[in-house]
Each structure stands twice: as structure tokens, then as C-alpha cells.
PDB file of N, CA and C in Angstrom:
ATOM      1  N   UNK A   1      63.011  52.666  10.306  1.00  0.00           N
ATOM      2  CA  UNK A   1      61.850  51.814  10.413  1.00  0.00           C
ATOM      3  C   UNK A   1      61.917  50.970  11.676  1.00  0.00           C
ATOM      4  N   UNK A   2      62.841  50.171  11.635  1.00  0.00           N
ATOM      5  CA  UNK A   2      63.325  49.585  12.694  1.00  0.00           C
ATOM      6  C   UNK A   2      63.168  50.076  14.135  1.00  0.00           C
ATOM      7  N   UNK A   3      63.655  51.809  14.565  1.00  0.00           N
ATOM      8  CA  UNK A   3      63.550  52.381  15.230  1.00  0.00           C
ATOM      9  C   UNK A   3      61.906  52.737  16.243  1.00  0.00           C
ATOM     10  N   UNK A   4      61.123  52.767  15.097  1.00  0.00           N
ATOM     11  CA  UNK A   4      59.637  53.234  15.111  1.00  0.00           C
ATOM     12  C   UNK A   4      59.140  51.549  15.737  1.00  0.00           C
ATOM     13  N   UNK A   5      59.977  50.729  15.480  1.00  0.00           N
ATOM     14  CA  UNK A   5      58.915  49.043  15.761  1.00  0.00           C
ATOM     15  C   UNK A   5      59.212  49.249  17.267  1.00  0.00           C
ATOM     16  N   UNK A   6      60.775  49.299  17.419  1.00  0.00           N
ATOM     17  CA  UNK A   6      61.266  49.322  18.834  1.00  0.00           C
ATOM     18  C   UNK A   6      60.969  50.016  20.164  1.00  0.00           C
ATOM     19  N   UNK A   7      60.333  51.587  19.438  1.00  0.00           N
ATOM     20  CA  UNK A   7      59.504  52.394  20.542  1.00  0.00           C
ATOM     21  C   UNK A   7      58.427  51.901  20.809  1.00  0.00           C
ATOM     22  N   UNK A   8      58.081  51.652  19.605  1.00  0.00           N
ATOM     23  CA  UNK A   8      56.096  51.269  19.964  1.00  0.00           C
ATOM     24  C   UNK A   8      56.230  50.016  20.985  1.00  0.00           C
ATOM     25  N   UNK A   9      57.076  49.097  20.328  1.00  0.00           N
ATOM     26  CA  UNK A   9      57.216  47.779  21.625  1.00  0.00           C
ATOM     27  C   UNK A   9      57.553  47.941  22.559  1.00  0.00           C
ATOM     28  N   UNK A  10      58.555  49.387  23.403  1.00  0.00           N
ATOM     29  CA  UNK A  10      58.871  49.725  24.470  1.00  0.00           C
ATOM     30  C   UNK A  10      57.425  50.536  25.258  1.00  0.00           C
ATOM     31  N   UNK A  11      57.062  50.951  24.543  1.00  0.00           N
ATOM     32  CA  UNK A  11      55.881  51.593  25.180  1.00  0.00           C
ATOM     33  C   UNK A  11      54.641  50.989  25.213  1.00  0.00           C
ATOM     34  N   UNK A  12      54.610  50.053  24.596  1.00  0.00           N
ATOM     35  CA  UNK A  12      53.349  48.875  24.605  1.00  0.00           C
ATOM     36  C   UNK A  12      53.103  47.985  25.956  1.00  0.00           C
ATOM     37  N   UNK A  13      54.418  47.731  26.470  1.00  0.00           N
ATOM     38  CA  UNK A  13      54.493  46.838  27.591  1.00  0.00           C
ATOM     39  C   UNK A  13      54.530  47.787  28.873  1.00  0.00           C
ATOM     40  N   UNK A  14      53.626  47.334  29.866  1.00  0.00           N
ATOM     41  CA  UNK A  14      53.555  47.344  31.523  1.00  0.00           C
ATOM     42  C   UNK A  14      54.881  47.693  31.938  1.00  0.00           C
ATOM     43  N   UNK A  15      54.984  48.729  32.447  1.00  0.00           N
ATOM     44  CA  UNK A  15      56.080  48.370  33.221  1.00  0.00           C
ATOM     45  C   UNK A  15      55.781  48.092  34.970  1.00  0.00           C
ATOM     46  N   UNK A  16      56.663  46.925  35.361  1.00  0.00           N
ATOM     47  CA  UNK A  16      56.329  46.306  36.562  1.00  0.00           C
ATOM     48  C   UNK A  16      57.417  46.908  37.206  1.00  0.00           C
ATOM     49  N   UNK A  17      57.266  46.957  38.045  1.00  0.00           N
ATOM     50  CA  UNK A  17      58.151  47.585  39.592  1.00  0.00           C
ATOM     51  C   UNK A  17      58.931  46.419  40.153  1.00  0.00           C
ATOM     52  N   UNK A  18      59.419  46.232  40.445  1.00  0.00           N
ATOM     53  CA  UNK A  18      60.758  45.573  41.609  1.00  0.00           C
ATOM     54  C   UNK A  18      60.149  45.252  42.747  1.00  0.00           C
ATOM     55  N   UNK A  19      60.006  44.730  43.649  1.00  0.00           N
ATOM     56  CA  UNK A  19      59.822  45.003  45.183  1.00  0.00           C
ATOM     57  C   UNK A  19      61.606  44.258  45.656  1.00  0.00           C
ATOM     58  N   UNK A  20      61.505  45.135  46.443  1.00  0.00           N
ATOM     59  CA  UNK A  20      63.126  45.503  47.136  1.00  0.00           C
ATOM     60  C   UNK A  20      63.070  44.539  48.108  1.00  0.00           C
ATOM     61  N   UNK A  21      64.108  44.417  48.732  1.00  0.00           N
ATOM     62  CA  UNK A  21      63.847  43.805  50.181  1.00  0.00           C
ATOM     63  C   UNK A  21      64.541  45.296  51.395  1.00  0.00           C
ATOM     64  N   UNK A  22      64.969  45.958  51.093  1.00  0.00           N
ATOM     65  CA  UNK A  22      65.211  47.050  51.410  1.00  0.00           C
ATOM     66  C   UNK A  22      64.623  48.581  51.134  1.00  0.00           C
ATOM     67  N   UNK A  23      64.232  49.000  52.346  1.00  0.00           N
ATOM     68  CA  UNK A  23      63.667  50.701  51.818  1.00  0.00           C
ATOM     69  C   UNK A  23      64.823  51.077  51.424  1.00  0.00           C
ATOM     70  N   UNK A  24      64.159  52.286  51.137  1.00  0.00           N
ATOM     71  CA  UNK A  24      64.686  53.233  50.580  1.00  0.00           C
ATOM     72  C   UNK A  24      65.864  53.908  50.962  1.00  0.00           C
ATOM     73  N   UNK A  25      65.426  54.728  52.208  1.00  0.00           N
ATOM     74  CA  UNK A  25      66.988  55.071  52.748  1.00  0.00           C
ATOM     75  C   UNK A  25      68.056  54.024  53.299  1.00  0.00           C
ATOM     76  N   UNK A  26      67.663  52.897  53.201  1.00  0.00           N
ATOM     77  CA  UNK A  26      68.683  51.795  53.803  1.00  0.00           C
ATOM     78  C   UNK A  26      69.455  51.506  52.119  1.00  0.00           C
ATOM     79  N   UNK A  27      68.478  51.619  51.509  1.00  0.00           N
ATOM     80  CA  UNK A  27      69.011  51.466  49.692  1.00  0.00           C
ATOM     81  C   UNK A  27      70.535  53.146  49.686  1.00  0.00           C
ATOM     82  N   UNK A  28      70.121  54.435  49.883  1.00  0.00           N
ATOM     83  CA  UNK A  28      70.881  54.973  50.151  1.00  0.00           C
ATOM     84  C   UNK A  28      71.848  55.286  50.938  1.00  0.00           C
ATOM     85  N   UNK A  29      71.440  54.661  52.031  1.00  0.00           N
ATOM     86  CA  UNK A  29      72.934  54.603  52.949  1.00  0.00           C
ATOM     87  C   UNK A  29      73.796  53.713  52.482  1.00  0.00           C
ATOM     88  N   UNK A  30      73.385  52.223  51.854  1.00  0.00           N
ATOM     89  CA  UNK A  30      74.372  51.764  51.335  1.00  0.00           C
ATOM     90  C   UNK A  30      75.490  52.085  50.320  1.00  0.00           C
ATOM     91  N   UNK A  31      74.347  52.736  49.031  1.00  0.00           N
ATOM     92  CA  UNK A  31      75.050  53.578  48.219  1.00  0.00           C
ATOM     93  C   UNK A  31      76.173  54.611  48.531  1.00  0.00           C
ATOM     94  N   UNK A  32      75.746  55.240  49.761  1.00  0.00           N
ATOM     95  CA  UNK A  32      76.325  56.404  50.017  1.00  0.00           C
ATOM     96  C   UNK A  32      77.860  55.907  50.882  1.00  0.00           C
ATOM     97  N   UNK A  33      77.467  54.595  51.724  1.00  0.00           N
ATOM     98  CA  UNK A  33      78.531  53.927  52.195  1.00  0.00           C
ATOM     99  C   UNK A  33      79.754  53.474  50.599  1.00  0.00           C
ATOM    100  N   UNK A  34      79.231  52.594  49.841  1.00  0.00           N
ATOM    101  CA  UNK A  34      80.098  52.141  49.057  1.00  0.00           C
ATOM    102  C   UNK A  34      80.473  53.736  48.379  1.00  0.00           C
ATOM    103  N   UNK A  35      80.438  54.777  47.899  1.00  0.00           N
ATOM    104  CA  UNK A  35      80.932  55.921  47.580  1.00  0.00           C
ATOM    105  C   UNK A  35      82.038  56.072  48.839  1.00  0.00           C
ATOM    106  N   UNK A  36      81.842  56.701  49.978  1.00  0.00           N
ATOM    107  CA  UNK A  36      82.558  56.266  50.820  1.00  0.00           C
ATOM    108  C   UNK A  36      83.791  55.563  51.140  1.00  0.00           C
ATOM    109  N   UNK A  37      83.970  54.620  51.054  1.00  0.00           N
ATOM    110  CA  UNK A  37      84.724  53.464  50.580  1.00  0.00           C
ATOM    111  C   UNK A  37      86.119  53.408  49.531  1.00  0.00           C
ATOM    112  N   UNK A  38      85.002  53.980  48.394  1.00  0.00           N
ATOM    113  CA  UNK A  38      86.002  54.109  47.261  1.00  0.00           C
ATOM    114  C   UNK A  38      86.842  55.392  47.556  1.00  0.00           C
ATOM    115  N   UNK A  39      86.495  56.349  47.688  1.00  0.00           N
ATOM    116  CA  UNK A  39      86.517  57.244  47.964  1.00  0.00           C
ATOM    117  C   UNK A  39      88.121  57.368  49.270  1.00  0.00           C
ATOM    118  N   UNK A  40      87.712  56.828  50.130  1.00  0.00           N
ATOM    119  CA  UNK A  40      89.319  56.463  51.236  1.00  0.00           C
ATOM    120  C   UNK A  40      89.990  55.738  50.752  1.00  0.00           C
ATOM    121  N   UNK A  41      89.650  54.440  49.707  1.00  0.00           N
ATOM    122  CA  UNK A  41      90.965  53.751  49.547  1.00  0.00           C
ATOM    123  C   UNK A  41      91.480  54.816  48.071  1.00  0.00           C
ATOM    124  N   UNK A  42      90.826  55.695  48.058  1.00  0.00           N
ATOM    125  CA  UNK A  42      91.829  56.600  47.165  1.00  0.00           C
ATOM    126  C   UNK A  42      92.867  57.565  47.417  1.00  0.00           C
ATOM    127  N   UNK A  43      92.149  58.116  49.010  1.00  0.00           N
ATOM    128  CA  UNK A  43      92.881  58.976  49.598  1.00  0.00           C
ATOM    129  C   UNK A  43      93.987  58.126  50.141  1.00  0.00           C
ATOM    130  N   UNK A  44      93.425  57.044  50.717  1.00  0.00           N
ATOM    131  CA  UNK A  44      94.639  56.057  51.377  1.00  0.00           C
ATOM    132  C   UNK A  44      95.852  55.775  50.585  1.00  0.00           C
ATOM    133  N   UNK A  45      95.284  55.608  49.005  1.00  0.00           N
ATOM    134  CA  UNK A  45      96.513  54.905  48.339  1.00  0.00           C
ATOM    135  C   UNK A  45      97.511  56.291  47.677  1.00  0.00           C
ATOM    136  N   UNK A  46      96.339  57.508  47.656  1.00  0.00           N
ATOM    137  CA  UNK A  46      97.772  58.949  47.349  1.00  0.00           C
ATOM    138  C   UNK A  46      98.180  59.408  48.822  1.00  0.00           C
ATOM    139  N   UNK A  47      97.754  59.119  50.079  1.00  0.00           N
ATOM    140  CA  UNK A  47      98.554  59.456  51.123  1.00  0.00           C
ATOM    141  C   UNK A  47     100.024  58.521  50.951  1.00  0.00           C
ATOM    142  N   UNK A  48      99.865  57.329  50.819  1.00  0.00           N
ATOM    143  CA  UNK A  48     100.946  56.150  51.411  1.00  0.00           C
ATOM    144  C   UNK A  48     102.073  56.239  50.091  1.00  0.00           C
ATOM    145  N   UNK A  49     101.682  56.992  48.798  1.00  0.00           N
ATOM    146  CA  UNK A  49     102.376  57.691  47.408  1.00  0.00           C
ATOM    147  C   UNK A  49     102.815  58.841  47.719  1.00  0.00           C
ATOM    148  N   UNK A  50     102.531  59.675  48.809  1.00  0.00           N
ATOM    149  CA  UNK A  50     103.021  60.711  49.316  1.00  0.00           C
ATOM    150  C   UNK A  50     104.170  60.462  49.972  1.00  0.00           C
ATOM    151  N   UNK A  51     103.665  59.557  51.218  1.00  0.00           N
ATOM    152  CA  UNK A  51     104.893  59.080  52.185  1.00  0.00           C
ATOM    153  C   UNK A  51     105.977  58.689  51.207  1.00  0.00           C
ATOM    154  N   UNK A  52     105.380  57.837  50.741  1.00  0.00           N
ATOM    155  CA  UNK A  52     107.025  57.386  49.977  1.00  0.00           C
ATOM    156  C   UNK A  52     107.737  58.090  49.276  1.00  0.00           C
ATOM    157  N   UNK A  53     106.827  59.177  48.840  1.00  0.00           N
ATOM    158  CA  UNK A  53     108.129  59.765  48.212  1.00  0.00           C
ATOM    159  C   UNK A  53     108.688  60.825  49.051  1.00  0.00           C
ATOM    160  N   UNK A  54     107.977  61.094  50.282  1.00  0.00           N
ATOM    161  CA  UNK A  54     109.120  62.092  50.728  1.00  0.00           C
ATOM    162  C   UNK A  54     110.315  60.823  52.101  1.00  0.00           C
ATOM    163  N   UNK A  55     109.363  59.765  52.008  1.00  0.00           N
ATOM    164  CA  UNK A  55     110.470  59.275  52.931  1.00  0.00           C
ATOM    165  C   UNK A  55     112.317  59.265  53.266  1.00  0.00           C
ATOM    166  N   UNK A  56     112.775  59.273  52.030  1.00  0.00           N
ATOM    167  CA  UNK A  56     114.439  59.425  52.250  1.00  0.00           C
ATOM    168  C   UNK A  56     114.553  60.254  50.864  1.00  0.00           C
ATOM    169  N   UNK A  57     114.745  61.535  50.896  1.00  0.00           N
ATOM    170  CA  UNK A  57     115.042  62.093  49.798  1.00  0.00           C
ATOM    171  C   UNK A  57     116.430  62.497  49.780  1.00  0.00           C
ATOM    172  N   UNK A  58     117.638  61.911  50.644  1.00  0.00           N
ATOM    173  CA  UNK A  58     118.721  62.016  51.155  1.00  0.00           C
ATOM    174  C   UNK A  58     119.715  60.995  50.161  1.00  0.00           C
ATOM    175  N   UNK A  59     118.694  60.060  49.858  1.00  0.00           N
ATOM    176  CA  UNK A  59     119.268  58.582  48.976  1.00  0.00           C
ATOM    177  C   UNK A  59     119.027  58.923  47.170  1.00  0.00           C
ATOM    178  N   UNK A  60     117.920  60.295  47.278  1.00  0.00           N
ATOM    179  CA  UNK A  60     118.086  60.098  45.588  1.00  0.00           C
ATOM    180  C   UNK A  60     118.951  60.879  45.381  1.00  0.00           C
ATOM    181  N   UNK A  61     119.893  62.059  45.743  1.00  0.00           N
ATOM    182  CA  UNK A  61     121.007  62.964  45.804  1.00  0.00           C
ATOM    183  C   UNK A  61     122.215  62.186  45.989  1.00  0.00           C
ATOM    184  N   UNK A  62     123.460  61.982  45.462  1.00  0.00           N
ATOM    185  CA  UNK A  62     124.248  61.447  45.835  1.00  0.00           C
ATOM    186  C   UNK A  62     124.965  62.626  46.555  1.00  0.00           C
ATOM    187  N   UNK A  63     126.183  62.025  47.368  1.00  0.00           N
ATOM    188  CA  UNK A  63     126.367  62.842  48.495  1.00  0.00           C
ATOM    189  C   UNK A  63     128.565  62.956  47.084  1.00  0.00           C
ATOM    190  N   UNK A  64     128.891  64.179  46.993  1.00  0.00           N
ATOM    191  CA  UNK A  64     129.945  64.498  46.664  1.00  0.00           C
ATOM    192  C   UNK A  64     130.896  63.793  47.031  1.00  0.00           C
ATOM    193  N   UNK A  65     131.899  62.947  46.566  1.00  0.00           N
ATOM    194  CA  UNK A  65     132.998  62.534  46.895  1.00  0.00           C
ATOM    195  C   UNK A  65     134.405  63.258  47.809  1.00  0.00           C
ATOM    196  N   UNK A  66     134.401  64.474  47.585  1.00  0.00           N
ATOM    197  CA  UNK A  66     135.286  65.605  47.874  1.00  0.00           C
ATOM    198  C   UNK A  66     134.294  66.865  48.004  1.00  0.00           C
ATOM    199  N   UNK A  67     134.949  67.809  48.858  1.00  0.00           N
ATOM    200  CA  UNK A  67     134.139  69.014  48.753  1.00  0.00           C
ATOM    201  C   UNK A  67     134.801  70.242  48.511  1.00  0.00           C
ATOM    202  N   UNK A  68     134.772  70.646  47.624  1.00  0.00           N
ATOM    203  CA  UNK A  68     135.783  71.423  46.853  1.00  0.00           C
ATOM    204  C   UNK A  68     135.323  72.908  47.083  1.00  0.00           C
ATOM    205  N   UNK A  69     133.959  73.548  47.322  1.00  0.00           N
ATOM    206  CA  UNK A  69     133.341  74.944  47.496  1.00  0.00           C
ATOM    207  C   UNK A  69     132.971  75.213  46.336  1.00  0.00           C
ATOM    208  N   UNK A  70     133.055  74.379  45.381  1.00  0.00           N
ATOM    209  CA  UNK A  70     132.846  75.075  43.955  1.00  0.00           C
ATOM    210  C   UNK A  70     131.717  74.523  43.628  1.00  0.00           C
ATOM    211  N   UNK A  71     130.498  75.402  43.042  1.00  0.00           N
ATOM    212  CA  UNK A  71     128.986  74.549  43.203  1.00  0.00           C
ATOM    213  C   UNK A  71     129.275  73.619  41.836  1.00  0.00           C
ATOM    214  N   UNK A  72     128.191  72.501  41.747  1.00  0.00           N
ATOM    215  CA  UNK A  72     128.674  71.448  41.320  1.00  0.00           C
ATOM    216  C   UNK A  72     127.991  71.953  39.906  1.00  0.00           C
ATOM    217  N   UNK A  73     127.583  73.351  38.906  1.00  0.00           N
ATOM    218  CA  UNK A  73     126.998  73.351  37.689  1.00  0.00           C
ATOM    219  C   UNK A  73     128.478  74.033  37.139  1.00  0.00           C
ATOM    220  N   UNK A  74     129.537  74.340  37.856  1.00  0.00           N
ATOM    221  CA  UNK A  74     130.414  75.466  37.192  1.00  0.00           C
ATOM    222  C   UNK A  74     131.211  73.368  36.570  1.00  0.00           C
ATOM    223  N   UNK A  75     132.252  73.764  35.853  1.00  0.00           N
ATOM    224  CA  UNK A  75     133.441  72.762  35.132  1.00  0.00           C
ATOM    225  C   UNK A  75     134.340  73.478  34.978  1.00  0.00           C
ATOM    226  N   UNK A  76     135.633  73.244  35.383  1.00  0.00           N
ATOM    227  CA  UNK A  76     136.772  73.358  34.921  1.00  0.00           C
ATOM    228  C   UNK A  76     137.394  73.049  34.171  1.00  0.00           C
ATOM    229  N   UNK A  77     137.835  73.921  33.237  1.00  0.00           N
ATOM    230  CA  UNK A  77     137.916  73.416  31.883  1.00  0.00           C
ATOM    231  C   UNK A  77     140.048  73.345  31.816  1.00  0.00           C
ATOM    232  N   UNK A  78     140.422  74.403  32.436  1.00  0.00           N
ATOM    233  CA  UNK A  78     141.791  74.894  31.904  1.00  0.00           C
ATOM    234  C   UNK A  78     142.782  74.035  32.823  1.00  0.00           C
ATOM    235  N   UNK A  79     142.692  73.901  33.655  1.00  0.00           N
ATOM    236  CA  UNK A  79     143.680  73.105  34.478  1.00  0.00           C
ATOM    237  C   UNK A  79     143.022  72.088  35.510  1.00  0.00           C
ATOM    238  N   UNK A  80     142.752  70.836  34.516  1.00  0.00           N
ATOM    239  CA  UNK A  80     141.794  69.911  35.144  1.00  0.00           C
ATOM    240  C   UNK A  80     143.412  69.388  36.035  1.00  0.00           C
ATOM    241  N   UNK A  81     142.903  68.483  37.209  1.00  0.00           N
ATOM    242  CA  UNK A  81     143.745  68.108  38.576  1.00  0.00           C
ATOM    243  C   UNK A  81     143.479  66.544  37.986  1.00  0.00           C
ATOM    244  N   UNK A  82     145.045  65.781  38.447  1.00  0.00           N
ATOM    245  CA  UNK A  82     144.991  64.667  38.221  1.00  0.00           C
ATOM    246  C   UNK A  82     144.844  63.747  39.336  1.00  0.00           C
ATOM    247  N   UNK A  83     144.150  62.978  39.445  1.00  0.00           N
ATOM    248  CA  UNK A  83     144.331  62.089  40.817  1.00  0.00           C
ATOM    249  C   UNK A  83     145.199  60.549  40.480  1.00  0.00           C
ATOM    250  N   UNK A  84     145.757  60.954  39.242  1.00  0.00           N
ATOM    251  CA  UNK A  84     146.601  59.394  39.057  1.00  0.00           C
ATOM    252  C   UNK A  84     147.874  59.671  40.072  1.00  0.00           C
ATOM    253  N   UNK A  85     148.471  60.699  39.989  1.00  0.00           N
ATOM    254  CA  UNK A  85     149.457  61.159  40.537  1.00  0.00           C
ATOM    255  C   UNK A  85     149.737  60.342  42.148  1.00  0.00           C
TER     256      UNK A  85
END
């Protein structure tokens, strides 16, 4: 019911127009500027998320204490080496 009051009152009334202080395409260049905008500080902020992460990828690897030739997934299980000695 409610629904039926609310159309009829939407469609009962004038609708009046705006006057702008701006045409039209000055209305869209702005638009099209602020798209724009958003738009680079997005690229800007995943470029400078890029840099950083490839900047020193030397520091998240730690560097081996000794270098033994033996790749570092094998373990020695049978005759572990003592360094108390």
C-alpha cells in the first residue's frame, strides 16, 4: 500500500533541473580527470610495493655459516660432526 502512495507522490511532482555553473564537457573532463587520479595513485602505490619487494632479496636468505657442497634439504643423520671439540 505504502508502495503505491510513494510512486504516485514521485510522479506527481515537477521535476526541476539544476542549472550547473559548468557545461557539460567541462562537467566530463573533470570526471574523467578525478578517474584519472585515482587510477595513478593506484598504479603508483603497486609500483613502489613492487620496488620494495624486489629491492634486497639478498637479506631475506640467510647466507650459510660454512659451505659444505651438500645442498642444504639433504640431513645427516649417521655421523653428525661435533664442533665442541
Amino acid at each position: 500500500m505504502y508502495e503505491k502512495i510513494i510512486i504516485a507522490l514521485l510522479l506527481s511532482e515537477q521535476r526541476k533541473q539544476i542549472d550547473h555553473l559548468f557545461s557539460e564537457p567541462v562537467i566530463i573532463g573533470i570526471i574523467l580527470s578525478v578517474i584519472a587520479v585515482i587510477d595513478g595513485t593506484i598504479l603508483l602505490i603497486s609500483s613502489c610495493i613492487c620496488r620494495l619487494r624486489k629491492r634486497n632479496p639478498s637479506a631475506a636468505q640467510p647466507s650459510p655459516t660454512h659451505d659444505t657442497g651438500v645442498p642444504l634439504s639433504s640431513v645427516e643423520t649417521e655421523n653428525p660432526e661435533r664442533s665442541d671439540e
